[in-house]
Protein backbone atom coordinates (compact mmCIF):
# COMPACT_ATOMS: atom_id res chain seq x y z
CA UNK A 1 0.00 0.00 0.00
CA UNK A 2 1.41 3.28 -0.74
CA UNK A 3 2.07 5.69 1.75
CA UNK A 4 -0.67 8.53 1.71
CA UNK A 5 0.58 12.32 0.86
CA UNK A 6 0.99 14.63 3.23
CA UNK A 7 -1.94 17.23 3.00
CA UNK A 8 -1.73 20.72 4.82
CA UNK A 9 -4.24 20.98 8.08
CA UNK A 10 -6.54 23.84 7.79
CA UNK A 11 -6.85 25.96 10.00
CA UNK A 12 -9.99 26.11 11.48
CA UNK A 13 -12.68 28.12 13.49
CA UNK A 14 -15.02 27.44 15.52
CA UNK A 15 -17.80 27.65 13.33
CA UNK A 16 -15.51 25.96 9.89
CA UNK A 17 -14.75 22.93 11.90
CA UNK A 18 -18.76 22.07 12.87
CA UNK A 19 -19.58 23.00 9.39
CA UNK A 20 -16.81 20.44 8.00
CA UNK A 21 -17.34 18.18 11.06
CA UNK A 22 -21.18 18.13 9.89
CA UNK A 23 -19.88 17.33 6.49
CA UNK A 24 -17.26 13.89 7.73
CA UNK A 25 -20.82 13.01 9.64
CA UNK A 26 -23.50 13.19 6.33
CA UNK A 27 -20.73 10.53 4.48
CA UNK A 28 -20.92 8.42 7.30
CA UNK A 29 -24.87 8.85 7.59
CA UNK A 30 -27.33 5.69 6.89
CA UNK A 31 -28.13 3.11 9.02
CA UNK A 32 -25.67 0.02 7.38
CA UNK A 33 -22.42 2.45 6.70
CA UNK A 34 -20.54 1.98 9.50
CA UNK A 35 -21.22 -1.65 10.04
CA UNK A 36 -20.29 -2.21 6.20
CA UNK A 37 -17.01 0.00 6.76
CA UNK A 38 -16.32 -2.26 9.71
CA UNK A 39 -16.34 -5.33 7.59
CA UNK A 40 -13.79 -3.36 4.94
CA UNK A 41 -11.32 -1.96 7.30
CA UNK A 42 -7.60 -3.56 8.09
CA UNK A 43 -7.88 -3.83 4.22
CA UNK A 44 -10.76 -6.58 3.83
CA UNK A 45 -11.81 -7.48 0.47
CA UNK A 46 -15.13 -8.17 0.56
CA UNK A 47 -17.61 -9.80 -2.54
CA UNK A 48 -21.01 -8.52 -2.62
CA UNK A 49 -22.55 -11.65 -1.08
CA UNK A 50 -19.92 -11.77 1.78
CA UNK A 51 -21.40 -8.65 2.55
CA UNK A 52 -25.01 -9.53 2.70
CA UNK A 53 -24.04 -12.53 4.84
CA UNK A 54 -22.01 -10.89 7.05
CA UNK A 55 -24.81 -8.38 7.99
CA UNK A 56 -27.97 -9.83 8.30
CA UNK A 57 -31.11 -7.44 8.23
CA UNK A 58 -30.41 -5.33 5.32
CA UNK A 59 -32.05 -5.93 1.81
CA UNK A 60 -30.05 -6.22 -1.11
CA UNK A 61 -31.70 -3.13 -2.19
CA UNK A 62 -30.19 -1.18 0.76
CA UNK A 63 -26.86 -2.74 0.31
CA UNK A 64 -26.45 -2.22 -3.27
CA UNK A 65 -27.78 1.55 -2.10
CA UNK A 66 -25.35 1.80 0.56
CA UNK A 67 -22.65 0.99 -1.01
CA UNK A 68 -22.81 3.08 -4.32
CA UNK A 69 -22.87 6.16 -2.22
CA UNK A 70 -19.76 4.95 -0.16
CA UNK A 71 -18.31 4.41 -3.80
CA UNK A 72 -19.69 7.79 -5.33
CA UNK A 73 -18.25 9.51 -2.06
CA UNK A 74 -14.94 8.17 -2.72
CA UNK A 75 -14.80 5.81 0.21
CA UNK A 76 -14.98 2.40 -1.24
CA UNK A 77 -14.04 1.27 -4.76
CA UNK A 78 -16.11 -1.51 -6.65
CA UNK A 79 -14.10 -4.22 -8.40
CA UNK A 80 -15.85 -6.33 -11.19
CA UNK A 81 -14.52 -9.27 -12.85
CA UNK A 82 -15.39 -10.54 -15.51
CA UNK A 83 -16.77 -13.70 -15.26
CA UNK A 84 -19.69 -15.95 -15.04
CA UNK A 85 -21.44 -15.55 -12.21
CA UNK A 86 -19.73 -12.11 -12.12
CA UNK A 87 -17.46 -11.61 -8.91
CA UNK A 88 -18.24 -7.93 -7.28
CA UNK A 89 -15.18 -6.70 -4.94
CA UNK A 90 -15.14 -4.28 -2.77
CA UNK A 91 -12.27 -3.03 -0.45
CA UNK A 92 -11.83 0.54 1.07
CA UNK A 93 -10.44 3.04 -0.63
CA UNK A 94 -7.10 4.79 0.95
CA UNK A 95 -8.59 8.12 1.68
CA UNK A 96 -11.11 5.27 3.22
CA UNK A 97 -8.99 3.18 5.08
CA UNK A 98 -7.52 6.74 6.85
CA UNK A 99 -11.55 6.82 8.96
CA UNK A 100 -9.96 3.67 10.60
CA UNK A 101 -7.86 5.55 13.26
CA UNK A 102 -10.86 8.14 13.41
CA UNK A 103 -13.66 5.08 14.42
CA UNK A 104 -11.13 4.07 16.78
CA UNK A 105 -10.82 7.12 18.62
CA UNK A 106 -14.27 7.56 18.82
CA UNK A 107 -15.10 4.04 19.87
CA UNK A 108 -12.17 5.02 22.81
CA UNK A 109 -14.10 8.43 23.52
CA UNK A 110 -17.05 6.31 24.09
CA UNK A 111 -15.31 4.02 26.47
CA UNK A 112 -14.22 6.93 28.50
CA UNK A 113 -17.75 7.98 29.04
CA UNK A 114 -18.81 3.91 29.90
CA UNK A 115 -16.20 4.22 31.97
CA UNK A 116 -17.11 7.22 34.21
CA UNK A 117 -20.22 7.10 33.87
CA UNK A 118 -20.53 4.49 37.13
CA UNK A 119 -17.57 6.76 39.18
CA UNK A 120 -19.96 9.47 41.36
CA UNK A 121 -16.61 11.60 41.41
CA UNK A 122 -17.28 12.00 37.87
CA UNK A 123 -20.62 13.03 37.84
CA UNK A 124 -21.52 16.79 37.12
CA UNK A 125 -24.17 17.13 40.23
CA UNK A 126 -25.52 20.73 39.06
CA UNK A 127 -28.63 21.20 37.83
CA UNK A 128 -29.02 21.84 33.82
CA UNK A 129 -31.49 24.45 32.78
């Protein structure tokens, strides 16, 4: 895999990073994206029926749906080869792969909260209007 380019950091304010935060969070919207980009990440190669087996619940409609706008959005590519029955790939594209570290340290935020959640020295006691 080839090493991603080093992109300059905008500098944000307050009010660019919720608009580009909102942004991150409509790619990511729909109820089967994450789980999907959970079965892609680490660089899994998944087929099209892998997919559907993998996550039970969703139609094929709303797979097939979910995963062209990952694709049009530049997060997952779509291999076909050409065979008989044809073989549908998909596998995360670099840009992304890169969310990986991202769902991680959200998944770690949330653990933080689990964690001190239970701990009354944690607790904010005041009332909230």
């Amino acid at each position: 895999m080839k090493a991603m380019r080093k992109i300059t950091r905008k500098v944000h304010t307050p009010a660019s990073a919720a608009i580009d935060a909102e942004i991150a969070l409509q790619l990511l919207e729909g109820r089967w994206k994450l789980l999907i980009l959970f079965h892609l990440f680490d660089g899994k190669v998944q087929r099209y029926s892998d997919l559907e087996r993998l996550i039970p619940g969703i139609s094929q409609k709303m797979l097939a749906q979910q995963l062209r706008q990952l694709e049009a959005d530049g997060i997952v590519t779509r291999t076909v080869h050409a065979q008989v029955p044809p073989k549908v790939e998909y596998r995360l594209t670099e840009w992304g792969q890169a969310l990986c570290p991202a769902m991680d340290g959200l998944l770690h935020w949330l653990e933080q909260r689990d964690e001190t959640a239970g701990d009354p020295t944690q607790q904010d006691n005041t009332l909230h209007a």
